[in-house]
N, C-alpha and C. Protein backbone atom coordinates (compact mmCIF):
# COMPACT_ATOMS: atom_id res chain seq x y z
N UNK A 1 1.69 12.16 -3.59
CA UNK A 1 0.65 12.57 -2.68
C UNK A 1 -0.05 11.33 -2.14
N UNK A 2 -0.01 11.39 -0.88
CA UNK A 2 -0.86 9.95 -0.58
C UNK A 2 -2.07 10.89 0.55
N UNK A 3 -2.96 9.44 0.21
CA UNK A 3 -4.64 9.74 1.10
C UNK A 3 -4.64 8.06 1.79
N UNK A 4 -5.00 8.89 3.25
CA UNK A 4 -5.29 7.93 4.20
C UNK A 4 -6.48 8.04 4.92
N UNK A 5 -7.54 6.57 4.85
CA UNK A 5 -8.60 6.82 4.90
C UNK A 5 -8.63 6.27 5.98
N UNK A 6 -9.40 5.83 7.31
CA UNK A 6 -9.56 4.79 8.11
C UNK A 6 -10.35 4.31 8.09
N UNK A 7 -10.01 2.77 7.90
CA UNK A 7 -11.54 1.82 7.70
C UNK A 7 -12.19 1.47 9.03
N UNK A 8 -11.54 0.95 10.07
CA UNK A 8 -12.31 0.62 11.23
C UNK A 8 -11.28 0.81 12.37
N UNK A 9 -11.33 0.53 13.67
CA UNK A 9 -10.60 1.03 14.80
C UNK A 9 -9.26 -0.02 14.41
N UNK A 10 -9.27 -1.33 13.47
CA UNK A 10 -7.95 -1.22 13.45
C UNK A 10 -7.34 -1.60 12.30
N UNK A 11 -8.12 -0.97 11.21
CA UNK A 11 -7.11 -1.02 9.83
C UNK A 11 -7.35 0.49 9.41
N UNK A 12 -6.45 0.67 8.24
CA UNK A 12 -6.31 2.01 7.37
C UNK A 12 -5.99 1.56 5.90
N UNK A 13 -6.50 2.25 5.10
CA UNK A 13 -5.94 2.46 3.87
C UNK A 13 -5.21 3.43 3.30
N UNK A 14 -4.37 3.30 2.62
CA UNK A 14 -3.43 4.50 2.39
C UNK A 14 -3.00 4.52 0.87
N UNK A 15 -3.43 5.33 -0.39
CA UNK A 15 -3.79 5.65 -2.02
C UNK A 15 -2.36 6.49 -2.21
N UNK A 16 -1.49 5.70 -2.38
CA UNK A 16 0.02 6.84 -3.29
C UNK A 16 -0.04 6.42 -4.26
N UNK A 17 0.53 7.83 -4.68
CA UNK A 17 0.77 7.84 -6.67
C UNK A 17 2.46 7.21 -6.68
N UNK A 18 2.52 6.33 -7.91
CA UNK A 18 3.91 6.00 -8.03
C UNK A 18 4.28 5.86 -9.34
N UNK A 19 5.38 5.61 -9.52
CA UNK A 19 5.94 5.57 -10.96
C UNK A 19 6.29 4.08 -11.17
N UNK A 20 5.57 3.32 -12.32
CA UNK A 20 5.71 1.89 -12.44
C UNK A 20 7.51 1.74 -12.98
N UNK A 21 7.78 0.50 -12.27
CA UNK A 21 8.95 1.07 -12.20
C UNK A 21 9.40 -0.06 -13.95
N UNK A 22 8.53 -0.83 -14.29
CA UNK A 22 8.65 -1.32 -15.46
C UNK A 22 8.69 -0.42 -16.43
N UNK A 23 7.75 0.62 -16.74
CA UNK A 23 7.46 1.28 -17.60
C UNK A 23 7.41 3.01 -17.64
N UNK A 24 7.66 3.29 -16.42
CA UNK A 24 7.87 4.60 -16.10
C UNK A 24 6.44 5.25 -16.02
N UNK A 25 5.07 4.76 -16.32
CA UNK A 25 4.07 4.99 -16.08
C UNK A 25 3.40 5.50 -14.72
N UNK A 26 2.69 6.50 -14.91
CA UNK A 26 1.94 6.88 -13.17
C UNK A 26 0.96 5.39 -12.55
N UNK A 27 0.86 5.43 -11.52
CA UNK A 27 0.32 4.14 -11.31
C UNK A 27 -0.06 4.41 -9.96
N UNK A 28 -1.56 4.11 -9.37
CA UNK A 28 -1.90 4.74 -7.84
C UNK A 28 -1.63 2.95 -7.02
N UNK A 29 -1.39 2.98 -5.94
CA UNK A 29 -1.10 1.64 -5.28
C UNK A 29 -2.05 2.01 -3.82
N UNK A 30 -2.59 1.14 -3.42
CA UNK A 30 -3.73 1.14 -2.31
C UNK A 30 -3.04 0.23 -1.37
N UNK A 31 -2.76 0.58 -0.11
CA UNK A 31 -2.07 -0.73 0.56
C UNK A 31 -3.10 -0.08 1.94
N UNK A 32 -3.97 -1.62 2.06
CA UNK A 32 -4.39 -1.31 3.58
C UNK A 32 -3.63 -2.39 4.73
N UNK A 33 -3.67 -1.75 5.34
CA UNK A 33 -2.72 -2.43 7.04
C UNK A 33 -3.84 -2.16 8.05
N UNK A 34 -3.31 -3.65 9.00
CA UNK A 34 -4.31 -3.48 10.18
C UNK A 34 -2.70 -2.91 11.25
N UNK A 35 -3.48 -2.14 12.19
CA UNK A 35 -2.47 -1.54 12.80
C UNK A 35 -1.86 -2.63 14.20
N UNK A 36 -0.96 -2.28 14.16
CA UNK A 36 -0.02 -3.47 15.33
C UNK A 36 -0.32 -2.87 16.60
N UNK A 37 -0.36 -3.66 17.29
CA UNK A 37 -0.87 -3.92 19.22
C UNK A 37 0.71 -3.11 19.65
N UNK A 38 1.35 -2.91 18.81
CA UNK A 38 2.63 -2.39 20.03
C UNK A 38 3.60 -1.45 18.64
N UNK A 39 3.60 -0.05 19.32
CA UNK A 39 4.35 0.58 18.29
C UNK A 39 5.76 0.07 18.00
N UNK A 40 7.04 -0.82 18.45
CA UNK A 40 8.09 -0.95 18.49
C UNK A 40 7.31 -1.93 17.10
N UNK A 41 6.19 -2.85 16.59
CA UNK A 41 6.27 -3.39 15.82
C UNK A 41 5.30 -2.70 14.19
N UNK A 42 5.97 -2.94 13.23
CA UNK A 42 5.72 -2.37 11.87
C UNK A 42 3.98 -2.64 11.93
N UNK A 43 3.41 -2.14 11.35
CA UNK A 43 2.11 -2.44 10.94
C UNK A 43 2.06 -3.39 9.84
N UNK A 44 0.94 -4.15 9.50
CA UNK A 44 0.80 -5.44 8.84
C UNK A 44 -0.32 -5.09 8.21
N UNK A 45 0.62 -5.63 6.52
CA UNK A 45 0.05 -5.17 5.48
C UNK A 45 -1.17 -6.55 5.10
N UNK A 46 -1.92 -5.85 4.78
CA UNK A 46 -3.50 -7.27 4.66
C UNK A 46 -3.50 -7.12 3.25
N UNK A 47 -3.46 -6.05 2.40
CA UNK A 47 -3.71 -6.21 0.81
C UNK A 47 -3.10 -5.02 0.16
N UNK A 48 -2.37 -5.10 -1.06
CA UNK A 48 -1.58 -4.37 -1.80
C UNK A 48 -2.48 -4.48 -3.23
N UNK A 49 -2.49 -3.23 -4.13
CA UNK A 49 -2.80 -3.18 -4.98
C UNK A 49 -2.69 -2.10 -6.32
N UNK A 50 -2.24 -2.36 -7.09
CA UNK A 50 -1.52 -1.57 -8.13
C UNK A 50 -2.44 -1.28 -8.97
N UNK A 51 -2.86 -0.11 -9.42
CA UNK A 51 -3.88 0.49 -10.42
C UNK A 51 -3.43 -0.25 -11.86
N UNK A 52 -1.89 -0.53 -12.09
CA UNK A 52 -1.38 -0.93 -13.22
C UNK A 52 -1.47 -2.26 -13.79
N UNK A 53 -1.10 -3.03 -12.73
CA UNK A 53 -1.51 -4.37 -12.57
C UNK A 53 -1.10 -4.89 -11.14
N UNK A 54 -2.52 -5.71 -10.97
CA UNK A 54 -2.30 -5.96 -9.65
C UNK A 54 -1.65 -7.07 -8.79
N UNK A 55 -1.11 -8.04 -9.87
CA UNK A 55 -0.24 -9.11 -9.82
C UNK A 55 1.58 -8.39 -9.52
N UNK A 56 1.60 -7.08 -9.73
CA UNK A 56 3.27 -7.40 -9.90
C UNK A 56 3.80 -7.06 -8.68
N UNK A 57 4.47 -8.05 -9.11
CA UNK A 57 5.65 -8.30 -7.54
C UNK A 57 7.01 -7.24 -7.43
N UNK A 58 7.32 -6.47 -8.45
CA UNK A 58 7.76 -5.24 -8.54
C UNK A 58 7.45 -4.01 -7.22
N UNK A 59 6.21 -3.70 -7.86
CA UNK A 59 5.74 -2.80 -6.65
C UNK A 59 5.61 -2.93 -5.26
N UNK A 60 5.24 -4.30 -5.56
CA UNK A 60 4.55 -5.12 -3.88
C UNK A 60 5.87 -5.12 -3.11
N UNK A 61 7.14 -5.26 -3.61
CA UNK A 61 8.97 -5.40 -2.99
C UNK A 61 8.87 -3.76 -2.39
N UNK A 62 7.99 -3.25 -2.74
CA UNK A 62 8.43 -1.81 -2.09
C UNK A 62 7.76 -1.69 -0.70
N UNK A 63 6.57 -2.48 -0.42
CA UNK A 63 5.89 -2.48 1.02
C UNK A 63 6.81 -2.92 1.66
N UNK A 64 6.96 -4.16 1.71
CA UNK A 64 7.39 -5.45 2.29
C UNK A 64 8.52 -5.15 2.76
């Protein structure tokens, strides 16, 4: 289930539940993006963050 909040006219935050993929644990991940000037390009991620730990580069391979 994900929740998308909007922070200002040009970022969003967006709260999914995931399964740590180290430990099989529930784990919520917060990734806000400022939104891109032209739809043909991806939106750009400003900060990633893992309820589990917020260092791992595990989860973060799944934005990117």
């Amino acid at each position: 289930m994900e929740k998308q909040t909007k922070d200002d006219e040009h970022t969003y935050t967006i709260v999914s539940h995931a399964t740590c993929p180290k430990d099989s644990s529930k784990a919520a991940h917060t990734v806000t993006y400022k939104k891109a000037t032209c739809t043909r390009v991806d939106d750009i991620i400003l900060n990633f963050c893992c309820s589990r730990d917020v260092q791992c580069q595990e989860c973060q391979r799944d934005y990117l």
